[in-house]
C-alpha atoms as a PDB file:
ATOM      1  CA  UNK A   1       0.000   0.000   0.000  1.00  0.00           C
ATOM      2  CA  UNK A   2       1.741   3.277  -1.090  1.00  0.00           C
ATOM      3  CA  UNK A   3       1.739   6.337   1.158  1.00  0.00           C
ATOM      4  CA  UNK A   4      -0.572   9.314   0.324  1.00  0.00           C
ATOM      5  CA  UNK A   5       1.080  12.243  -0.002  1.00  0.00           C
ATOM      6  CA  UNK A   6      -0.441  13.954   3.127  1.00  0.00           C
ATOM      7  CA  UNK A   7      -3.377  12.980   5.200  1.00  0.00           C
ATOM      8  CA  UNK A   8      -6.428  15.113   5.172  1.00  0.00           C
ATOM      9  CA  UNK A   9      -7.327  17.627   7.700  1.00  0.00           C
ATOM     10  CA  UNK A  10     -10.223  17.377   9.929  1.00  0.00           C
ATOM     11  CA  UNK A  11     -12.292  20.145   8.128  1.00  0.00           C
ATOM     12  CA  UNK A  12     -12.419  18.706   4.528  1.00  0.00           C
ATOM     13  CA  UNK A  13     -13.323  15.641   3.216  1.00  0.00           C
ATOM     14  CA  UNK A  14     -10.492  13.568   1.309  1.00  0.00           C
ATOM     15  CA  UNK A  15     -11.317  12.748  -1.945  1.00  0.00           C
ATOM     16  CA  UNK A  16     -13.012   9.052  -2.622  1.00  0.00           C
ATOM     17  CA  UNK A  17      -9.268   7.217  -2.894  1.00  0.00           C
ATOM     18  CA  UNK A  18      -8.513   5.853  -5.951  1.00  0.00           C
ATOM     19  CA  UNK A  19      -8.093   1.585  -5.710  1.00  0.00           C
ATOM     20  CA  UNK A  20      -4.957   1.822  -5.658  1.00  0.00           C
ATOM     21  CA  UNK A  21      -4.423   4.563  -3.029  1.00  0.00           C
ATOM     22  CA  UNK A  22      -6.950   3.227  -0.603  1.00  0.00           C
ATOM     23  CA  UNK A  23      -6.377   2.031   3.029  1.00  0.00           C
ATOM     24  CA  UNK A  24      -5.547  -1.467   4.228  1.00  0.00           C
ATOM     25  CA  UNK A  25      -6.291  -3.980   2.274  1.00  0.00           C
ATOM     26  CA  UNK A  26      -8.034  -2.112  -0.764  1.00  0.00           C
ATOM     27  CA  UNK A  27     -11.428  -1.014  -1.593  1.00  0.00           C
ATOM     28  CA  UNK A  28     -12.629  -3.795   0.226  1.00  0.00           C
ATOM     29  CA  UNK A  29     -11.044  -2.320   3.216  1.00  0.00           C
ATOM     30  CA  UNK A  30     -12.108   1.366   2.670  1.00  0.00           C
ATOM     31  CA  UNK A  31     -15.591   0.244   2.307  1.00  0.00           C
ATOM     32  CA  UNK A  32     -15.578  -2.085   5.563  1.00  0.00           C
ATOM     33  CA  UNK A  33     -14.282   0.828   6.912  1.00  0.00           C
ATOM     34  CA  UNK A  34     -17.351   3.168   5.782  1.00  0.00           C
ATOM     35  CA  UNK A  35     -19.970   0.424   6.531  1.00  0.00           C
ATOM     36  CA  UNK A  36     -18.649  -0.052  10.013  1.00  0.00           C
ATOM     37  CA  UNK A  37     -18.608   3.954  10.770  1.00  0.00           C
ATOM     38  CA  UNK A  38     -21.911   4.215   9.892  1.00  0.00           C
ATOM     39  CA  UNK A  39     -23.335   1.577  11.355  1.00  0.00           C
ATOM     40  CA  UNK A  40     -22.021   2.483  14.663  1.00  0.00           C
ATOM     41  CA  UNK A  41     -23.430   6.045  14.176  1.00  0.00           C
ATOM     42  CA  UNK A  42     -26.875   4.615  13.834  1.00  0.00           C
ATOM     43  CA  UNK A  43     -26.331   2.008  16.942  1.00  0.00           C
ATOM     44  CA  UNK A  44     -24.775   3.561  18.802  1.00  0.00           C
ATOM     45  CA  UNK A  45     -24.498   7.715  18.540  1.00  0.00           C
ATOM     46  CA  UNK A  46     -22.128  10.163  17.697  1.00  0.00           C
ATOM     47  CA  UNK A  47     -21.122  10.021  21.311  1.00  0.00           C
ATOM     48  CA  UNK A  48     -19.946   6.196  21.287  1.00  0.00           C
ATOM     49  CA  UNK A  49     -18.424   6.694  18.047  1.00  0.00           C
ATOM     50  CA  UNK A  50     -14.722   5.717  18.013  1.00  0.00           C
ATOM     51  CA  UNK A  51     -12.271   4.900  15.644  1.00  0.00           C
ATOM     52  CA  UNK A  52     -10.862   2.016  18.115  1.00  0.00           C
ATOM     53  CA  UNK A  53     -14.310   0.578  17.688  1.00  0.00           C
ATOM     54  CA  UNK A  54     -14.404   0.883  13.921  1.00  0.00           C
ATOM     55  CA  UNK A  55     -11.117  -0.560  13.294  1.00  0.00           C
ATOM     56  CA  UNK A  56     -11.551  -3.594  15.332  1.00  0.00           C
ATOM     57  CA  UNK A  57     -14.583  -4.670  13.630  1.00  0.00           C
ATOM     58  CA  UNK A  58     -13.683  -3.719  10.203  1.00  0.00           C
ATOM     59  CA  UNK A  59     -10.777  -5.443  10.639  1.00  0.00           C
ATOM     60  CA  UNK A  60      -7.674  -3.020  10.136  1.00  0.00           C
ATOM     61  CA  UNK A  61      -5.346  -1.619  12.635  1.00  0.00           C
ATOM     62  CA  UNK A  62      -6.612   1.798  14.174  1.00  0.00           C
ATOM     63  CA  UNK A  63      -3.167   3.512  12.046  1.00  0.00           C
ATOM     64  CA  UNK A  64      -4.219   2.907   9.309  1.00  0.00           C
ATOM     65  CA  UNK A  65      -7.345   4.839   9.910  1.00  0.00           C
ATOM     66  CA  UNK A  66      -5.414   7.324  11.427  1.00  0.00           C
ATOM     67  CA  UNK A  67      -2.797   7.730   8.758  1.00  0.00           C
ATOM     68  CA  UNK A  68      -6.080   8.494   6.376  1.00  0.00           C
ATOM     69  CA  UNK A  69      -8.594   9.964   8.647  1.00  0.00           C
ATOM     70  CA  UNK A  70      -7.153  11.860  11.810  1.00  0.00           C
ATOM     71  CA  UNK A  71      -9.851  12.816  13.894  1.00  0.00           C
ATOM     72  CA  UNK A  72     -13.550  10.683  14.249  1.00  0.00           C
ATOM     73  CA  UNK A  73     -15.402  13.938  12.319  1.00  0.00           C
ATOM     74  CA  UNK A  74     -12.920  13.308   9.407  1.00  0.00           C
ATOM     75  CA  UNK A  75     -13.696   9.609   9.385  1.00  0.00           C
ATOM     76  CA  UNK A  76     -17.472  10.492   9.700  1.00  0.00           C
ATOM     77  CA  UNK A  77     -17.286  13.214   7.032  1.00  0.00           C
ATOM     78  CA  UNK A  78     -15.406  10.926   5.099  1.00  0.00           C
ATOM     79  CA  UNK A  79     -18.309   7.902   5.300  1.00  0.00           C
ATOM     80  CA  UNK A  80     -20.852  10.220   4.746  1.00  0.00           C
ATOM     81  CA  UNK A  81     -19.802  11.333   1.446  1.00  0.00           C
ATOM     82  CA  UNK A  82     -18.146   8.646  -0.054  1.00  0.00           C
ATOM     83  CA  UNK A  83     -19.913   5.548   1.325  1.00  0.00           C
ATOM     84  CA  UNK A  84     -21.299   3.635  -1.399  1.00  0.00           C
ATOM     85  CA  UNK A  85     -24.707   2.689   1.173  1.00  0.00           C
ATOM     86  CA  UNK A  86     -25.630   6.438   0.658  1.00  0.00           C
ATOM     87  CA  UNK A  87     -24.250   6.916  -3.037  1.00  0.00           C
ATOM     88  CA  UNK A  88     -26.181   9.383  -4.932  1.00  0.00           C
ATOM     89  CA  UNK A  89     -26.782   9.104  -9.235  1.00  0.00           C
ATOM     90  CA  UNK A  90     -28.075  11.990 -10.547  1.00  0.00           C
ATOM     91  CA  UNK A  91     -30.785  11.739 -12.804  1.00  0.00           C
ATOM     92  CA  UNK A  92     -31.068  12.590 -16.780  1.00  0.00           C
ATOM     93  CA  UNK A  93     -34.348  12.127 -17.715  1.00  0.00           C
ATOM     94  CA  UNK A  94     -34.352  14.336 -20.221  1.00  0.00           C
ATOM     95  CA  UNK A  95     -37.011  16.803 -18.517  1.00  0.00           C
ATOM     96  CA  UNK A  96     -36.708  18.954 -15.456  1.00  0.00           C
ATOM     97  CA  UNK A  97     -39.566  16.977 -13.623  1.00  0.00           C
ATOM     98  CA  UNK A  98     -38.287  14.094 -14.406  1.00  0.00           C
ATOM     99  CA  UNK A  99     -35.075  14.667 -13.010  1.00  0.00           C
ATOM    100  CA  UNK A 100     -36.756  15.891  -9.863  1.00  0.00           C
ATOM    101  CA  UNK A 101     -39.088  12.892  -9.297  1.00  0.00           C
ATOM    102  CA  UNK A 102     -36.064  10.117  -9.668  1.00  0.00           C
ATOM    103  CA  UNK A 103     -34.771  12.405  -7.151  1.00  0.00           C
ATOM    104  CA  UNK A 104     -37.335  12.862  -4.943  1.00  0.00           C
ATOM    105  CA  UNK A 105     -37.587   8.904  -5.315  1.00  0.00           C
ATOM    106  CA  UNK A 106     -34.328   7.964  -4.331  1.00  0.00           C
ATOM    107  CA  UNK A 107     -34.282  10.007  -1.504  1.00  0.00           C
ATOM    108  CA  UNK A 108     -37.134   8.046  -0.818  1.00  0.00           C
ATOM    109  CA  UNK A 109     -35.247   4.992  -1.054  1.00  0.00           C
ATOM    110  CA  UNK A 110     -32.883   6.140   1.230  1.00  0.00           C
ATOM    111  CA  UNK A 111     -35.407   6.906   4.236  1.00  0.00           C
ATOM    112  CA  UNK A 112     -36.918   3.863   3.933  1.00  0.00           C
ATOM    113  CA  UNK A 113     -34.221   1.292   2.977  1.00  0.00           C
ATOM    114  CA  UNK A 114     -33.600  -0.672   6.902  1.00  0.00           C
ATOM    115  CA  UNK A 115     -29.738   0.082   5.886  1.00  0.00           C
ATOM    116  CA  UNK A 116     -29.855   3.745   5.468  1.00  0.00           C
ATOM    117  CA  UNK A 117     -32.947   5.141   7.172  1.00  0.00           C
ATOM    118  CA  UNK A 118     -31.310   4.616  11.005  1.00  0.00           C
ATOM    119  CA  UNK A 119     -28.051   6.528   9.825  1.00  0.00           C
ATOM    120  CA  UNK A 120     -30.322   9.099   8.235  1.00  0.00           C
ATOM    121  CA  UNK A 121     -31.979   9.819  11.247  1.00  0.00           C
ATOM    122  CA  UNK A 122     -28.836   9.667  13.445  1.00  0.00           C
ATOM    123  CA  UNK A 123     -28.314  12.634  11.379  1.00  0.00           C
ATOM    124  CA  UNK A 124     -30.563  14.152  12.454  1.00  0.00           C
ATOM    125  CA  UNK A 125     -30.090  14.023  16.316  1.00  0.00           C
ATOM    126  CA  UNK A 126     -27.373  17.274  16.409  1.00  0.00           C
ATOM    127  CA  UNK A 127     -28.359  20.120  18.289  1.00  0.00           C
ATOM    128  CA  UNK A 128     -27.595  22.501  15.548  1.00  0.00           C
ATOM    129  CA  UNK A 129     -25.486  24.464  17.253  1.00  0.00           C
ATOM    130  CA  UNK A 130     -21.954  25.975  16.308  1.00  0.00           C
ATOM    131  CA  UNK A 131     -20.036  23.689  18.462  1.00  0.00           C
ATOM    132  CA  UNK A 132     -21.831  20.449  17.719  1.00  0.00           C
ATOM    133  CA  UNK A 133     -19.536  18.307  15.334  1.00  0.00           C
ATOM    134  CA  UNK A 134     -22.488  16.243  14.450  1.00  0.00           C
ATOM    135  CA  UNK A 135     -24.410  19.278  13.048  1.00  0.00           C
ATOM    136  CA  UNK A 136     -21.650  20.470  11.495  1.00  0.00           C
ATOM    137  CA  UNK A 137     -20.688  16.931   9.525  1.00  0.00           C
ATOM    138  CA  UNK A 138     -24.954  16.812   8.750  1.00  0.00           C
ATOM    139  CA  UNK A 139     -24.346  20.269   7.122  1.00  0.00           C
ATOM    140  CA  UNK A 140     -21.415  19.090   5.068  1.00  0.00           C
ATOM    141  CA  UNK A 141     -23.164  15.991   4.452  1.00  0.00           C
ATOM    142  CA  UNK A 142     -26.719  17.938   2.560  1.00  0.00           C
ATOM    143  CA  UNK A 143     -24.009  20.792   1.000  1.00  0.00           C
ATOM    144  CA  UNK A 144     -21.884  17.563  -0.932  1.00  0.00           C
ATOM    145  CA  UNK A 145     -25.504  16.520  -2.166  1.00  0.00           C
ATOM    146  CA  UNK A 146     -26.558  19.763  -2.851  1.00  0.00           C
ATOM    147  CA  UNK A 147     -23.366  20.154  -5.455  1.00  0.00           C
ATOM    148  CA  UNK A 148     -24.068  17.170  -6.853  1.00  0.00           C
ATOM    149  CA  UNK A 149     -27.157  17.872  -7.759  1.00  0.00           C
ATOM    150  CA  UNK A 150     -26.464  20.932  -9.015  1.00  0.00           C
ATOM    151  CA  UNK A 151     -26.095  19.568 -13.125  1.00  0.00           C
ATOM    152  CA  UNK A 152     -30.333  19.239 -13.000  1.00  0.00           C
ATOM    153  CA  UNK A 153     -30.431  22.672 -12.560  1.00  0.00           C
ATOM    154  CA  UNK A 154     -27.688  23.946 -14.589  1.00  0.00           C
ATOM    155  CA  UNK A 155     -29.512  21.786 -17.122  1.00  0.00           C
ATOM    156  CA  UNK A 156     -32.762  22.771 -17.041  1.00  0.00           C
ATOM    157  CA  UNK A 157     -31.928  26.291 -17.278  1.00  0.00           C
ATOM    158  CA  UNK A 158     -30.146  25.458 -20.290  1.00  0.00           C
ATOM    159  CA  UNK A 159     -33.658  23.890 -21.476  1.00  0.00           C
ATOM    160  CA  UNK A 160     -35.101  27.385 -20.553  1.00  0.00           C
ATOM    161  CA  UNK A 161     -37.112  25.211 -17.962  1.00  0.00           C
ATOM    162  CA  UNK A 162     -36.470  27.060 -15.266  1.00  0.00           C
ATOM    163  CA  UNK A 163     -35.468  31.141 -15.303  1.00  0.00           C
ATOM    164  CA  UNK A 164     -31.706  31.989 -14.559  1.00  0.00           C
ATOM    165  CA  UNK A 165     -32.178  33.583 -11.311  1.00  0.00           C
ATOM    166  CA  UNK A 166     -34.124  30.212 -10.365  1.00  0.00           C
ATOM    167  CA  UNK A 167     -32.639  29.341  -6.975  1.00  0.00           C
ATOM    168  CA  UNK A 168     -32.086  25.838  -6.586  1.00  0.00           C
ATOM    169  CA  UNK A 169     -31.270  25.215  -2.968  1.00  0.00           C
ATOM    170  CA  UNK A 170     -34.982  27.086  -2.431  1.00  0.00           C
ATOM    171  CA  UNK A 171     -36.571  24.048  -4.579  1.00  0.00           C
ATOM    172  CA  UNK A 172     -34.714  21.292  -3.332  1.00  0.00           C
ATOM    173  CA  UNK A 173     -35.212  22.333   0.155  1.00  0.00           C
ATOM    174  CA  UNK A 174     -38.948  22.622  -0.332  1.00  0.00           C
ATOM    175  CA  UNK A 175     -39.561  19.438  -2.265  1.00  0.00           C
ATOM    176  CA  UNK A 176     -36.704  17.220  -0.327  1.00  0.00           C
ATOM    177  CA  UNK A 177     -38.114  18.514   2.951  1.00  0.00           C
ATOM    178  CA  UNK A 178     -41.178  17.210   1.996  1.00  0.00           C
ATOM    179  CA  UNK A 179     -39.544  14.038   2.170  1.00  0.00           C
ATOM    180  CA  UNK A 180     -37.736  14.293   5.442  1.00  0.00           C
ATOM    181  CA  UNK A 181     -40.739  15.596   7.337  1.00  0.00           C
ATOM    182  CA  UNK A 182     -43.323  12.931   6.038  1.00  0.00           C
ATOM    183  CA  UNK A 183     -41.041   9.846   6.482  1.00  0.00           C
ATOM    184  CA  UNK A 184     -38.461  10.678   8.788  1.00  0.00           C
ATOM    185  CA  UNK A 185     -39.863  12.918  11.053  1.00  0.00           C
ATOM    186  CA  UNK A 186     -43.419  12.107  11.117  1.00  0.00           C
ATOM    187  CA  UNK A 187     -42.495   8.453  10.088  1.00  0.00           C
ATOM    188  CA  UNK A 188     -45.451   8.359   7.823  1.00  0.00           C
ATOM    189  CA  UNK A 189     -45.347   5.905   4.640  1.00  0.00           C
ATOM    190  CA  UNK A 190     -44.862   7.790   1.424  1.00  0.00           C
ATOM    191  CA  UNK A 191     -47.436   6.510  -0.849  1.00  0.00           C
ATOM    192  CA  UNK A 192     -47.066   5.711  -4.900  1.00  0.00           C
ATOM    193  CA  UNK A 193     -47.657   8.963  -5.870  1.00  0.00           C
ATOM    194  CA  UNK A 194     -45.811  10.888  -3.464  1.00  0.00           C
ATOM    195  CA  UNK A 195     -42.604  11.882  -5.256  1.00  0.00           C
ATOM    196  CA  UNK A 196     -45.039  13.338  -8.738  1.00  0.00           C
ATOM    197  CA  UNK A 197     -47.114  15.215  -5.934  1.00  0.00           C
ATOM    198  CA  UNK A 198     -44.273  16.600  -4.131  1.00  0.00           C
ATOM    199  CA  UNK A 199     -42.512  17.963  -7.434  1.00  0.00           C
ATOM    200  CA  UNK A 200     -45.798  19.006  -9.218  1.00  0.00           C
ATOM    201  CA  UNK A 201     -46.645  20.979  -6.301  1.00  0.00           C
ATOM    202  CA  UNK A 202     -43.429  22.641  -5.854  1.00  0.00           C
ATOM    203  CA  UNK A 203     -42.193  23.269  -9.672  1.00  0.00           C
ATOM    204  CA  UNK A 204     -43.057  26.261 -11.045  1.00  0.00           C
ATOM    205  CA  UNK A 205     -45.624  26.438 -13.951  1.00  0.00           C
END
């Protein structure tokens, strides 16, 4: 396994390591690593987190999650963006709502899937304020997804679907919210139609 050039610091999120630049053993490893992290997030709490924990059951010395990820935020920052569990394709439809309801869908899939729905709503257990490192990784956490999802946008503009002072971050909240207050929050089911409803009665016509 070949050194990285430097480790990454605590406030930014490496970039997903290449196969051959990964920790341990190899993907296999980096993944184990991810799984485990956020696992013990949703059993057991930010809190109980540790990287002791995670190495012993993923199966690699606690170094070698050290020599990648220093601190347990950096770890968690690290599994929260690049874990394949919570991997995020962007739609191309072809069509602005069309884009937005395979969107709204697989964010469905995520709050509902018995994998991802517990470390979803770990997420949500930060107090919000300045000095809580949970809050802070759940902020970086929605701003990576928020990027990524920036292309249906940029796209649809490009359609002339949407005007070019159109702010994006305003839509998403309100029809991804929609999401994360009926089944998250309220833990209601989201039924067939939900994710046409949501975006038809968001989208501007």
């Amino acid at each position: 396994m070949p050194e990285p050039a430097a480790s990454p610091s605590p406030s930014s999120a490496p970039p997903r390591p290449r196969a051959a630049d990964r920790p341990g053993r190899g993907p296999r490893a980096a993944e184990a690593i991810f799984d485990t992290t956020l696992r013990h997030l949703a059993e057991r709490g930010y809190a109980r987190l540790t990287i002791e924990a995670v190495a012993q059951e993923a199966g690699v010395n606690k170094t070698t999650i050290y020599r990648w990820w220093p601190s347990k935020p950096a770890l968690l920052r690290a599994a929260l963006i690049h874990a394949r569990a919570l991997e995020l394709d962007i739609p191309d439809t072809g069509s602005l709502r069309g884009d937005l309801v395979a969107l709204v869908e697989r964010i469905i899939g995520m709050l509902t899937n018995g994998r991802t729905e517990p470390v979803a709503r770990a997420l949500t257990s930060g107090t919000g304020l300045p000095d809580d490192e949970l809050a802070s990784l759940t902020r970086d956490f929605f701003a990576n997804r928020f990027s990524r999802e920036q292309p249906v946008f940029t796209r649809a503009v490009a359609r002339g679907e949407l005007p070019e002072d159109t702010d994006p971050m305003l839509l998403l909240d309100l029809i991804a919210g929609a999401v994360w207050v009926r089944v998250l929050l309220r833990r209601e089911p989201a039924p067939p139609d939900f994710a046409r409803d949501v975006v038809d009665a968001v989208l501007p016509r």
